[in-house]
N, C-alpha and C. Protein backbone atom coordinates (compact mmCIF):
# COMPACT_ATOMS: atom_id res chain seq x y z
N UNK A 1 -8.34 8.60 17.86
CA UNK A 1 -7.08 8.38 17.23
C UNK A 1 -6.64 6.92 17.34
N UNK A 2 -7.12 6.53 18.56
CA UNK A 2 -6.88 4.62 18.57
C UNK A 2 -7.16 3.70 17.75
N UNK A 3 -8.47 4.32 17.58
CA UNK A 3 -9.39 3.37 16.86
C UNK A 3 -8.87 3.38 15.02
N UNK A 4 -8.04 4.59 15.08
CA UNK A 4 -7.91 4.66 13.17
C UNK A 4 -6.54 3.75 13.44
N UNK A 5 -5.38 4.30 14.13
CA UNK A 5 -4.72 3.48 14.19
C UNK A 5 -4.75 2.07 14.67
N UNK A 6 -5.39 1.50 14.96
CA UNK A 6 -5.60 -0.16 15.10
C UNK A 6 -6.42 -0.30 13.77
N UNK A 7 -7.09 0.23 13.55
CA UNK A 7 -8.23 -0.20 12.04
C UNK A 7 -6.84 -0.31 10.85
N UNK A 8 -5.69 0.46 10.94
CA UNK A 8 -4.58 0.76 9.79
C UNK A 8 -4.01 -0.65 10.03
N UNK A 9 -3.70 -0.97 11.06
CA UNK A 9 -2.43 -2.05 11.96
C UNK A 9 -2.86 -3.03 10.98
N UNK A 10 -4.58 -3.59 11.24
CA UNK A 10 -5.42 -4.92 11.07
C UNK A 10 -5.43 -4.71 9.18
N UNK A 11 -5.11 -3.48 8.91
CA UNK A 11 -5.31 -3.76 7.39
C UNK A 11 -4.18 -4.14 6.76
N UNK A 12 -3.07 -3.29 7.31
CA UNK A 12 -1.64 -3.31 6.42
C UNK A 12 -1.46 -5.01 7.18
N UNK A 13 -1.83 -5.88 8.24
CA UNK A 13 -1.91 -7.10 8.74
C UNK A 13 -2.41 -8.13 7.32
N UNK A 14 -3.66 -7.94 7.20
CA UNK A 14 -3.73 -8.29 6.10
C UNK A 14 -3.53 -8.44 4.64
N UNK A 15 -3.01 -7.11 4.54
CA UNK A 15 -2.52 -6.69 3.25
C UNK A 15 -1.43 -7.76 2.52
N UNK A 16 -0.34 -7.25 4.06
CA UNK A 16 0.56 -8.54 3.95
C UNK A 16 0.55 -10.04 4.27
N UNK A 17 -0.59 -10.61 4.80
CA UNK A 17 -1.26 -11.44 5.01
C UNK A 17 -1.20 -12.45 3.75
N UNK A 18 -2.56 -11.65 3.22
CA UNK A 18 -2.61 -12.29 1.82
C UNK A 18 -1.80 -12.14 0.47
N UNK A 19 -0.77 -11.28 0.84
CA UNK A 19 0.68 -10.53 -0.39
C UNK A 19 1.20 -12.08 0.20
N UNK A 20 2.01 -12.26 1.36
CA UNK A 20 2.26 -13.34 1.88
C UNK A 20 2.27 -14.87 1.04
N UNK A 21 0.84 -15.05 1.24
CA UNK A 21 0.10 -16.09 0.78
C UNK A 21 0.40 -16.30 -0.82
N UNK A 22 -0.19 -15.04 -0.80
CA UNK A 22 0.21 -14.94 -2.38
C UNK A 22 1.40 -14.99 -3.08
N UNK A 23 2.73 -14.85 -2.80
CA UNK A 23 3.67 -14.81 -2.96
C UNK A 23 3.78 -16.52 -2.85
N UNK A 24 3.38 -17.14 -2.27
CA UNK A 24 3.92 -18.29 -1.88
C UNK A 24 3.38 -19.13 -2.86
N UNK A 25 1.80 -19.37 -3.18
CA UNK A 25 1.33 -19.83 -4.07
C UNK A 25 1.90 -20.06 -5.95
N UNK A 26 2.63 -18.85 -5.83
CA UNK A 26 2.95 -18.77 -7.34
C UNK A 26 2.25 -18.49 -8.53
N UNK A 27 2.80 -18.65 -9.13
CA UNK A 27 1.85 -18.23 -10.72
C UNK A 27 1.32 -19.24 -11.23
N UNK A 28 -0.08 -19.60 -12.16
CA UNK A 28 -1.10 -18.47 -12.13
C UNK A 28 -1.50 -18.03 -10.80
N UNK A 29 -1.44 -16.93 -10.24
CA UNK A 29 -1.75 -16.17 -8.73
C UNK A 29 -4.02 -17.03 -8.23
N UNK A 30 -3.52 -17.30 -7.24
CA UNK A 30 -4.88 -17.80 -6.90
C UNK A 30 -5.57 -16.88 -6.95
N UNK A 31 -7.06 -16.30 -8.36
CA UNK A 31 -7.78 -15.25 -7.70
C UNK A 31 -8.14 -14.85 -6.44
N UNK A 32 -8.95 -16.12 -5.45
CA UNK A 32 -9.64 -15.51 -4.18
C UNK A 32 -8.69 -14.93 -3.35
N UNK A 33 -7.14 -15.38 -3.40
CA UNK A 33 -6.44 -14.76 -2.55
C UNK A 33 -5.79 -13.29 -3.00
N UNK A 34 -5.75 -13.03 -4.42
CA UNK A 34 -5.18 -12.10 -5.11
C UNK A 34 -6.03 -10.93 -5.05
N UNK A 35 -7.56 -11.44 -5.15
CA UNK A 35 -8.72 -10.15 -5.02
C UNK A 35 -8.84 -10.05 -3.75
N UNK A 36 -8.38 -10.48 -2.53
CA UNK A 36 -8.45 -10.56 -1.04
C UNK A 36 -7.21 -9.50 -0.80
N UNK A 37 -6.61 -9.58 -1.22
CA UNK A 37 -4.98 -8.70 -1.44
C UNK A 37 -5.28 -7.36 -1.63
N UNK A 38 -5.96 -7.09 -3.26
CA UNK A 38 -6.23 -5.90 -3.77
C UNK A 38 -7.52 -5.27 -3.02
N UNK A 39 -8.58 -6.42 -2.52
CA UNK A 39 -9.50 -5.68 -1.77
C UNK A 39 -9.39 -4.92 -0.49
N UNK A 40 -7.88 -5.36 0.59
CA UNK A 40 -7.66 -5.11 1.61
C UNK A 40 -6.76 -3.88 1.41
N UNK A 41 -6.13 -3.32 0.24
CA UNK A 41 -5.46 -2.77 0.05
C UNK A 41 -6.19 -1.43 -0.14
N UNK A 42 -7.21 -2.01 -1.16
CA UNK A 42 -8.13 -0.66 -1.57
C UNK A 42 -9.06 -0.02 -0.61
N UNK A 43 -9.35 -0.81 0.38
CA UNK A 43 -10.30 -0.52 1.54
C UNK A 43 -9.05 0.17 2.39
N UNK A 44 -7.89 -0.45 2.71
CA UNK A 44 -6.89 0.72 3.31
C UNK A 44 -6.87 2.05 3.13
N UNK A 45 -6.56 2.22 1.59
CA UNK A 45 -6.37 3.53 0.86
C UNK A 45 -8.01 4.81 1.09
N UNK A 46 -8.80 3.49 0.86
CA UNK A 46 -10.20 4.49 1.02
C UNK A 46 -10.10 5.19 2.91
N UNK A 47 -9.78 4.12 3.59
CA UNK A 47 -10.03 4.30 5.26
C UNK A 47 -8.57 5.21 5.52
N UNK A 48 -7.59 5.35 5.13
CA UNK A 48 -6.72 6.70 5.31
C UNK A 48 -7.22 7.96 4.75
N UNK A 49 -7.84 7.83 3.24
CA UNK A 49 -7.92 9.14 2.94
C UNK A 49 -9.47 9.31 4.04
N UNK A 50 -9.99 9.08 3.90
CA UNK A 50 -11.31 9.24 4.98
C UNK A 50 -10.47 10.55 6.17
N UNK A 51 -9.46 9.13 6.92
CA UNK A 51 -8.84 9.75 7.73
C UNK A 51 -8.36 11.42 7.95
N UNK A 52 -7.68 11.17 6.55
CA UNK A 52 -7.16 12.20 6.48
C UNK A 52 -8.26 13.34 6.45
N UNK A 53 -8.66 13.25 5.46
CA UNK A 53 -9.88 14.54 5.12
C UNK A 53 -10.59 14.83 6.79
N UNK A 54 -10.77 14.43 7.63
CA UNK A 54 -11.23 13.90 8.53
C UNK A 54 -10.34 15.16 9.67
N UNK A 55 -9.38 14.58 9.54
CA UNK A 55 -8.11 15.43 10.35
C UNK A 55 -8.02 16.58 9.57
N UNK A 56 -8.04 16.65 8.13
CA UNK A 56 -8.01 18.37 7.72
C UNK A 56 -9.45 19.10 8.36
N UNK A 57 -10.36 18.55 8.43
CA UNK A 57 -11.67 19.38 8.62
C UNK A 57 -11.21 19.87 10.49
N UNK A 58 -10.52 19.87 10.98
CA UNK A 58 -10.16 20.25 12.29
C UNK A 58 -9.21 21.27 12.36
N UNK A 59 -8.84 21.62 10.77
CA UNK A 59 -7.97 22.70 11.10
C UNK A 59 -6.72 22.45 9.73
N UNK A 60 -6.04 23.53 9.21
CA UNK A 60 -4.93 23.37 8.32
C UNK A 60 -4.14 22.09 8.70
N UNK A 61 -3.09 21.54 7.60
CA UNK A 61 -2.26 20.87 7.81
C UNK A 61 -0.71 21.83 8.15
N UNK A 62 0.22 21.42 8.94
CA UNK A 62 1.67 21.78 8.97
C UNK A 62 1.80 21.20 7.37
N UNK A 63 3.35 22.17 7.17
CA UNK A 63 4.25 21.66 5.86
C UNK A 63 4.84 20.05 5.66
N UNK A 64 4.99 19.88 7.42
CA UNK A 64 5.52 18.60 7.79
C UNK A 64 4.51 17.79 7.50
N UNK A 65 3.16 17.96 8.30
CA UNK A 65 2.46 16.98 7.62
C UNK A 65 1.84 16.39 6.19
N UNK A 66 1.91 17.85 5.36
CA UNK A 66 2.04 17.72 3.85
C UNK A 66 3.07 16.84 3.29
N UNK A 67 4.31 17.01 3.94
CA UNK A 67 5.37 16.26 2.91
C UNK A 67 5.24 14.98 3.28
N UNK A 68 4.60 14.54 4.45
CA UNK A 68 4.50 12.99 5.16
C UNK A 68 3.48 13.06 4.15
N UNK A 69 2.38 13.46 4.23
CA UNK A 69 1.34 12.72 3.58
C UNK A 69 1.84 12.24 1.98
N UNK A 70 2.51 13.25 1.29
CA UNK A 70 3.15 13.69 -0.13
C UNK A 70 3.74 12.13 -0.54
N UNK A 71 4.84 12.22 0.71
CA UNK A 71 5.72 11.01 0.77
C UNK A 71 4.62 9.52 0.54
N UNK A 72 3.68 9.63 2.08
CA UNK A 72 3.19 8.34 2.14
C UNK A 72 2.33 8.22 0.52
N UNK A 73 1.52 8.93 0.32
CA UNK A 73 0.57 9.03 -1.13
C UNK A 73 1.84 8.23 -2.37
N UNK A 74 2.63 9.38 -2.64
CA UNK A 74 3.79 8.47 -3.56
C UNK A 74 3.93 7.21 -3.41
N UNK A 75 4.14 6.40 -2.38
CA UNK A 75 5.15 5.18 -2.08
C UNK A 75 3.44 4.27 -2.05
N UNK A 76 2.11 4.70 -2.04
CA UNK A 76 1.18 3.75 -2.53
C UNK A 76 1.25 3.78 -3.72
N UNK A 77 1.20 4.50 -4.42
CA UNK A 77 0.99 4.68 -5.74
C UNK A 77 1.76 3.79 -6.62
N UNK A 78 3.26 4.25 -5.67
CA UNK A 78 4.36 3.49 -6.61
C UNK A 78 3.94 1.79 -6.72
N UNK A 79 3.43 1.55 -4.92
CA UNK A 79 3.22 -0.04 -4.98
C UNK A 79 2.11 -0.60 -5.65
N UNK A 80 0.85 0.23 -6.09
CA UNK A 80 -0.02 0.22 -6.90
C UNK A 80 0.00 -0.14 -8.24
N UNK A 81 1.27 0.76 -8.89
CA UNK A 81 1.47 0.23 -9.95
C UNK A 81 2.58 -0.65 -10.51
N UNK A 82 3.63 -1.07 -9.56
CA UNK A 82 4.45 -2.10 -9.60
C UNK A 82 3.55 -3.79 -9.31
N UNK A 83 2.28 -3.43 -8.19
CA UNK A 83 1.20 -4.59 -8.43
C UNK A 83 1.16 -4.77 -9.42
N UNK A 84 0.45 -4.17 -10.02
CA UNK A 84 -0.48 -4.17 -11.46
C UNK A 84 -0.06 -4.49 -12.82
N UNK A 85 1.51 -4.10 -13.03
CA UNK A 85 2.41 -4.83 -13.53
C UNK A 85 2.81 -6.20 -13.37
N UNK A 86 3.20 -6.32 -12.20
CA UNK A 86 3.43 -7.89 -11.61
C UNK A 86 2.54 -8.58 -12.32
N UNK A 87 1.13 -8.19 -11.94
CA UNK A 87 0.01 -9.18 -12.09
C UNK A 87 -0.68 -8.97 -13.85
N UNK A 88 -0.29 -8.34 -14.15
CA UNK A 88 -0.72 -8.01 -15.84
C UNK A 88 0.84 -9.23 -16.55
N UNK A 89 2.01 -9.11 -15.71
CA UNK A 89 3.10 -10.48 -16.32
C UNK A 89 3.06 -11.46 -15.76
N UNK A 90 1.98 -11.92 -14.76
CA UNK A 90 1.80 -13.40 -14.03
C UNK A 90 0.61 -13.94 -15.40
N UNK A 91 -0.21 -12.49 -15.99
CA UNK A 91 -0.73 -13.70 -16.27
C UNK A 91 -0.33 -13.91 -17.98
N UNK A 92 0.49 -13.30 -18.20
CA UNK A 92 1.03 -13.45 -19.36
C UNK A 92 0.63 -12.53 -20.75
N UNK A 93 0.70 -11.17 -20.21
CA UNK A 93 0.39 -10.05 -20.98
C UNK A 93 1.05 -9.21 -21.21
N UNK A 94 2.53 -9.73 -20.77
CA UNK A 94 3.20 -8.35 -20.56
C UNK A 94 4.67 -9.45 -20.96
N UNK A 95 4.36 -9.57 -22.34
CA UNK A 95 6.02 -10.07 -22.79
C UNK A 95 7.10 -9.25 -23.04
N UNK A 96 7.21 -8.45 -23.47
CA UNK A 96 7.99 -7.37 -23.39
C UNK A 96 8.67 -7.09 -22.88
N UNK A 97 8.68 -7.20 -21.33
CA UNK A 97 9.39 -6.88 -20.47
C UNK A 97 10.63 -7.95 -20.34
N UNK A 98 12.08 -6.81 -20.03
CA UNK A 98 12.67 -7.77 -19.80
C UNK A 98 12.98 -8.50 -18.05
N UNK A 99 13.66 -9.40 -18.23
CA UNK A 99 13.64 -10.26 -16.84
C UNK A 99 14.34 -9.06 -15.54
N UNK A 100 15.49 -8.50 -16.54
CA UNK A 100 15.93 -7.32 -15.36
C UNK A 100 14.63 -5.95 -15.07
N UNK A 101 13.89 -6.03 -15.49
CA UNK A 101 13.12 -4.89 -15.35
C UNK A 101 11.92 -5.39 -14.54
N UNK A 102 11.32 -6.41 -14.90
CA UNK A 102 10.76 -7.18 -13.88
C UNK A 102 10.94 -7.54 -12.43
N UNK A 103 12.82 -8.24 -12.63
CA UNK A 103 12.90 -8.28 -11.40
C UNK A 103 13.21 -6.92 -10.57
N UNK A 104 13.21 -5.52 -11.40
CA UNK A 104 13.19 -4.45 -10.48
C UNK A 104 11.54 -4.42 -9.77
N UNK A 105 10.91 -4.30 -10.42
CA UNK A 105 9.31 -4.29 -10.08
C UNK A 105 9.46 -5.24 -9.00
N UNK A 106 9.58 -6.36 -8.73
CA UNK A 106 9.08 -7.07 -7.87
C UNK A 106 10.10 -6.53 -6.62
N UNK A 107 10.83 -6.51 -6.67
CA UNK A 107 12.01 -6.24 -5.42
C UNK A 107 11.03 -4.90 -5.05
N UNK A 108 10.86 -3.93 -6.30
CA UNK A 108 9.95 -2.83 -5.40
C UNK A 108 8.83 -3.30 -4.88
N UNK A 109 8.25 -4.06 -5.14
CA UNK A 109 6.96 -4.33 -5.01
C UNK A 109 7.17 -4.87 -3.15
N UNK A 110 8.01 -5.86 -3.58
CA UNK A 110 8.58 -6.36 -2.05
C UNK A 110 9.07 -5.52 -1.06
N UNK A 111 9.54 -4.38 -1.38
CA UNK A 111 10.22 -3.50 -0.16
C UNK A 111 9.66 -2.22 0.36
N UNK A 112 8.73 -1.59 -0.65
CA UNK A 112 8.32 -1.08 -0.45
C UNK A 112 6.82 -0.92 0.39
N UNK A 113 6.05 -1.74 0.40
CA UNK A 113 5.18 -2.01 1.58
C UNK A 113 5.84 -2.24 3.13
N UNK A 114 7.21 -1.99 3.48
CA UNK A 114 7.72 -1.60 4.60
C UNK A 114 7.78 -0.17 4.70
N UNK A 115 8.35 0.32 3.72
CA UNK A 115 8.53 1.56 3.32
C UNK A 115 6.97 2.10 4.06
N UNK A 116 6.53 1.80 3.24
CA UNK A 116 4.82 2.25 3.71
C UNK A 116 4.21 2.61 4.75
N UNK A 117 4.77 1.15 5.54
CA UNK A 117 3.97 1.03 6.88
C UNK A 117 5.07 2.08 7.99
N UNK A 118 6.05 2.32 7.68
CA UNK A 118 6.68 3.44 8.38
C UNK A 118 5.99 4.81 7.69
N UNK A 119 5.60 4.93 6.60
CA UNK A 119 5.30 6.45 6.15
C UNK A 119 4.03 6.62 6.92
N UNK A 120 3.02 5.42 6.79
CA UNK A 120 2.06 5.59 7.71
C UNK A 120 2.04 6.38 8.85
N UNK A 121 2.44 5.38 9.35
CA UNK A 121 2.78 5.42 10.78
C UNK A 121 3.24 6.86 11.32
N UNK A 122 4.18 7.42 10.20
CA UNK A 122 4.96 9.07 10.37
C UNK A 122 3.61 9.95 10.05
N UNK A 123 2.76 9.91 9.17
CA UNK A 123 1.73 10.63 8.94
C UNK A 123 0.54 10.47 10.24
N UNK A 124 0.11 9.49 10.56
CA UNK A 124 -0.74 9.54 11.59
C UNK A 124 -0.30 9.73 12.60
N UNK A 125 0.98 9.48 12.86
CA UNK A 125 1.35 10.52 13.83
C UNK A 125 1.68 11.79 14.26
N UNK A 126 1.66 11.96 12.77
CA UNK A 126 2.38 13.97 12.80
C UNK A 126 0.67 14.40 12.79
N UNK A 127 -0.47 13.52 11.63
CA UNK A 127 -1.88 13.85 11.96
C UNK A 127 -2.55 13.92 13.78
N UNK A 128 -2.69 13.07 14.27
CA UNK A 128 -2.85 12.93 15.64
C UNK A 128 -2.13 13.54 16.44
N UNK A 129 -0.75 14.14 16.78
CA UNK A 129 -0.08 14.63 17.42
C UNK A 129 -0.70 15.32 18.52
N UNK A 130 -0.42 15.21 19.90
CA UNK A 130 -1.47 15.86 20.99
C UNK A 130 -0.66 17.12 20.96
């Protein structure tokens, strides 16, 4: 149980690491740091569900741990595709949008990877629970 939780710590570390970086740099978004972003992100997502499946093969889930997981699954998803947006109007594909709708995306984009790292955190712990 240590070892998944420190492997989570060092990713969502980086995640925001290079979100960080990236944020700072500006638009056009530096690829190596932008595919460093999405790669640390996607290797997260793969190394929880692992997890998870991992912890179901030991036995049913509680309801509680369903709605944590429910919860945490949603609030990637959401930041998944508020990314993908962001980065489809950094690089100038997405005129359409207006500036208030944008700046909703990014504020989500920004707050919700806290959001996250607490849903985590509630799921691997209701998963691991001694």
């Amino acid at each position: 149980m240590l070892s998944e939780v420190l492997i989570t710590i060092l990713f969502f570390v980086f995640v925001f690491l290079f979100g960080y970086i990236l944020s700072r740099t500006g638009k056009p978004y530096n690829s190596l740091i932008f595919n460093f972003h999405k790669l640390f992100g996607l290797a997260m997502g793969v190394f929880l569900t692992v997890t998870v499946y991992q912890a179901h093969q030991t036995g049913p889930f509680s309801p509680l741990q369903i709605l944590f997981l429910v919860i945490t699954v949603g609030i990637f998803v959401i930041l998944v595709a508020a990314g993908g947006l962001l980065s489809i109007e950094a690089g100038g594909d997405l005129k359409s949008i207006s500036p208030v709708t944008l700046a909703m995306i990014s504020g989500v984009h920004k707050v919700l990877p806290y959001l996250a790292v607490l849903a985590t955190a509630g799921s691997l712990y209701l998963l691991f629970l001694p």
